[in-house]
N, C-alpha and C. Protein backbone atom coordinates (compact mmCIF):
# COMPACT_ATOMS: atom_id res chain seq x y z
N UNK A 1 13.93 -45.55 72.90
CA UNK A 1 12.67 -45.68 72.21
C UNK A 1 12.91 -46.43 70.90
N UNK A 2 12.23 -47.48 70.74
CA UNK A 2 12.09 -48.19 69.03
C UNK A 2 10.82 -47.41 68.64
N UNK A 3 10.64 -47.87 67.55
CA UNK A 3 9.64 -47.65 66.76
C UNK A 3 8.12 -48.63 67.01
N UNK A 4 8.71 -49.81 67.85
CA UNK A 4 7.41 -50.40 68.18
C UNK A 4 6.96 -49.88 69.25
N UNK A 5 7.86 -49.47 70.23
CA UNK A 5 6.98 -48.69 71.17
C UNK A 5 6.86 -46.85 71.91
N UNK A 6 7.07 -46.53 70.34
CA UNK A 6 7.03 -45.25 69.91
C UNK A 6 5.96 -44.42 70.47
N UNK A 7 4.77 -45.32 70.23
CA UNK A 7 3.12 -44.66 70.01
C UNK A 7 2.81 -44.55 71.57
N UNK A 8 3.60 -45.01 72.36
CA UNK A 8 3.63 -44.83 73.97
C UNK A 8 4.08 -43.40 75.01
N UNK A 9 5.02 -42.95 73.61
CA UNK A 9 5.29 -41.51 73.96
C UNK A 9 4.52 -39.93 73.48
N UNK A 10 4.87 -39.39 73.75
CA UNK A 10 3.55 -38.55 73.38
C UNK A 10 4.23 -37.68 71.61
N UNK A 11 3.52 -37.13 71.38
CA UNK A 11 3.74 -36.94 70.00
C UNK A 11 4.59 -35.87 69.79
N UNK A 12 5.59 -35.16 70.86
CA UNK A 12 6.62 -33.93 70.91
C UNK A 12 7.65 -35.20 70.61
N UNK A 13 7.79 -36.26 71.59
CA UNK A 13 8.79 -37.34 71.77
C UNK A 13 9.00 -38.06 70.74
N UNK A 14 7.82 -38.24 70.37
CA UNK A 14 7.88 -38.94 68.84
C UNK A 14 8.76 -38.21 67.61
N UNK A 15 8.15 -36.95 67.48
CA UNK A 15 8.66 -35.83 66.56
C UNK A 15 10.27 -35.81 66.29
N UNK A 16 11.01 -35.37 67.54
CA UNK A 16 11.90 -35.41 67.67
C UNK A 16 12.89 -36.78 67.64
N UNK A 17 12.27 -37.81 68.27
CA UNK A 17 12.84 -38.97 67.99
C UNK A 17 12.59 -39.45 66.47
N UNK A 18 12.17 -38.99 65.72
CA UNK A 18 12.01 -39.51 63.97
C UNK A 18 13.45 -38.34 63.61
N UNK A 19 12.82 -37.05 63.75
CA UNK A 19 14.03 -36.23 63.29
C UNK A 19 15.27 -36.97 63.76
N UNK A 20 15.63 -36.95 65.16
CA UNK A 20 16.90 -37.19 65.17
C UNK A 20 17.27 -38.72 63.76
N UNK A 21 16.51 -39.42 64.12
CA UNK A 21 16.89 -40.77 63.20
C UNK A 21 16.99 -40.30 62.00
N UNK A 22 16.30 -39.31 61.24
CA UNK A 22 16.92 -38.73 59.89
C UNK A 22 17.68 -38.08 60.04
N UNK A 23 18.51 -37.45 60.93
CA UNK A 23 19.00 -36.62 60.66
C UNK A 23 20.42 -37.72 61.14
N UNK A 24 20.89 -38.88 61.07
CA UNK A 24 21.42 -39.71 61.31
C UNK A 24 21.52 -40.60 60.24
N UNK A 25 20.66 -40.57 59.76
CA UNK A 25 20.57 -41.29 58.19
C UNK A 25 21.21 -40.56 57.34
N UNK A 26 20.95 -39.21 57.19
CA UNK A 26 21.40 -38.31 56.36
C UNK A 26 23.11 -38.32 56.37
N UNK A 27 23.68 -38.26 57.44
CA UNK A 27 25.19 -38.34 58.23
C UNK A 27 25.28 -39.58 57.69
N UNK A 28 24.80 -40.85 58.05
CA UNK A 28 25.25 -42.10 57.31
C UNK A 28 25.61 -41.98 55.61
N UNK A 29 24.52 -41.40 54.60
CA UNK A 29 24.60 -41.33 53.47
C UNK A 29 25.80 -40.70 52.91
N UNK A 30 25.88 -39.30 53.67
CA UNK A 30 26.46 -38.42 53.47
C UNK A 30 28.09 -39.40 53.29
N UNK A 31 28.02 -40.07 54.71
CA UNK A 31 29.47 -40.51 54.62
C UNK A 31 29.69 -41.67 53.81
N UNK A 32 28.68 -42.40 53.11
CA UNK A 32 29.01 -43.32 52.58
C UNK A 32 29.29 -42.65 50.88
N UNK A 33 28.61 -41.54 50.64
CA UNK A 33 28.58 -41.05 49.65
C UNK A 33 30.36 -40.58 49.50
N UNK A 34 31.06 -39.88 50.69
CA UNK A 34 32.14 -39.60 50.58
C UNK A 34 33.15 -40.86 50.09
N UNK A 35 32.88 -41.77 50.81
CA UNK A 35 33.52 -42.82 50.32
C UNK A 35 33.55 -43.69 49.16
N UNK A 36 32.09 -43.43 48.57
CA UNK A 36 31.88 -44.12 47.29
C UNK A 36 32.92 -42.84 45.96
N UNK A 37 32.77 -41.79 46.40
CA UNK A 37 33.02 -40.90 45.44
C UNK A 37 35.18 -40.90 46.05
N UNK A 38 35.46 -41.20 46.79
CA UNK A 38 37.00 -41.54 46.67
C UNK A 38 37.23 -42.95 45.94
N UNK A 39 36.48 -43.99 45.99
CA UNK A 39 36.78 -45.21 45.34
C UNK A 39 36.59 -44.90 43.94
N UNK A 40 35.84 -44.02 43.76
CA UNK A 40 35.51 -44.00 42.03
C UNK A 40 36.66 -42.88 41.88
N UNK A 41 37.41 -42.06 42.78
CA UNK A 41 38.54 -41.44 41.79
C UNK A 41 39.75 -42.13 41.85
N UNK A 42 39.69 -43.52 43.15
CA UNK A 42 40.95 -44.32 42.46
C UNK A 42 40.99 -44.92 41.66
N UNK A 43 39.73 -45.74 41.18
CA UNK A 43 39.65 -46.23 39.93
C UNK A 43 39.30 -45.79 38.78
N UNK A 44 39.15 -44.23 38.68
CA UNK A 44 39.52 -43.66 37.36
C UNK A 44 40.96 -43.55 37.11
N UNK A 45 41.20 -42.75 38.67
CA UNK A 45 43.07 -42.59 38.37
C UNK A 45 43.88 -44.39 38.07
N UNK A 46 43.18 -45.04 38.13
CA UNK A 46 43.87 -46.61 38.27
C UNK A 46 43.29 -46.78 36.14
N UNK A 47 42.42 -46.32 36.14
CA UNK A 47 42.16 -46.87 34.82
C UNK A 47 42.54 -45.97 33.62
N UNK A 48 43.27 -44.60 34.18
CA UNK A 48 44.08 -43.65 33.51
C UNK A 48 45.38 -44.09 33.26
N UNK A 49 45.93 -44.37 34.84
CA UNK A 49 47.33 -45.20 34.47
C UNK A 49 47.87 -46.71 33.66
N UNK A 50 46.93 -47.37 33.77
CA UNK A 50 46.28 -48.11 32.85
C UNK A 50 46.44 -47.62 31.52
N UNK A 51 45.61 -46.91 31.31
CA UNK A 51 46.09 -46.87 29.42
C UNK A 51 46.97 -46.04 29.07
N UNK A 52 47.82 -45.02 30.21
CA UNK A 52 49.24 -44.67 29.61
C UNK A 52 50.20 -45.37 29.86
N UNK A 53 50.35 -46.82 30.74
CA UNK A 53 51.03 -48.11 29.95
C UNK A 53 50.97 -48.47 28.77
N UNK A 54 49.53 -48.72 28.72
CA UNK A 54 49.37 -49.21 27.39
C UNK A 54 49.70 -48.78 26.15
N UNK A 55 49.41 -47.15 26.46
CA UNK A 55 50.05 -46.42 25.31
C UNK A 55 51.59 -46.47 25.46
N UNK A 56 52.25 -46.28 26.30
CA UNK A 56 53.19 -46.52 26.37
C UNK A 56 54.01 -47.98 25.44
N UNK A 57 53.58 -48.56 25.70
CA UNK A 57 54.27 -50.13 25.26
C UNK A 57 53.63 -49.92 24.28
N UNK A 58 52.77 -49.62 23.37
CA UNK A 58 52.42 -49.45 21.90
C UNK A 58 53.41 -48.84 21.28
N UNK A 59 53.78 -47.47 21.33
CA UNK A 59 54.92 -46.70 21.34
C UNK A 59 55.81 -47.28 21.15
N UNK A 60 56.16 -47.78 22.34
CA UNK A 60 57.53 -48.64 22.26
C UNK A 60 57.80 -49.67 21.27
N UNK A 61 56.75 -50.29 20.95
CA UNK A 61 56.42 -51.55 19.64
C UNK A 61 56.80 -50.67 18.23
N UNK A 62 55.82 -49.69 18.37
CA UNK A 62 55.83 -49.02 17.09
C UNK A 62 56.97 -48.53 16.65
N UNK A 63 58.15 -48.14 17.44
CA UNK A 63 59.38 -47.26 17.43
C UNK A 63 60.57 -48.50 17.32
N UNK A 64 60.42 -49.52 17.62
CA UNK A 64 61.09 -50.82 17.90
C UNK A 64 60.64 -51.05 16.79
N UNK A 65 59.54 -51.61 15.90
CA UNK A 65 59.35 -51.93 14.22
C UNK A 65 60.08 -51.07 13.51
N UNK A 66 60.37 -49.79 13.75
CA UNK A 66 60.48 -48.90 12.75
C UNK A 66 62.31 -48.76 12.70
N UNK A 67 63.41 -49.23 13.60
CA UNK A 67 64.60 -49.34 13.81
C UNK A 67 64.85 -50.83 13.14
């Protein structure tokens, strides 16, 4: 069944054929949501390690001026 020729089935068929499609959408989101929310903790953990280089080699400058 599409949606263009939906209005051909009777309105139990219909019902259920909308639910299932949300309830398929929802599973899509759901999983894209999982995946958006692992990319954003590698690139926090990527932009954490990131500035304890940075701090790092500051450190190192600062302790290297001071010898």
């Amino acid at each position: 069944m599409t949606r263009w020729n939906a209005y051909q089935r009777s309105s139990y068929e219909q019902l259920t054929f909308h639910r299932e499609r949300r309830a398929l959408a929802r599973e899509d989101a759901a999983r894209l949501n999982a995946h958006a929310s692992g990319f954003s903790a590698i690139q926090k953990q990527q932009a954490i390690g990131m500035g304890d280089i940075s701090s790092r080699i500051a450190m190192a400058r600062i302790i290297s001026k001071r010898v």
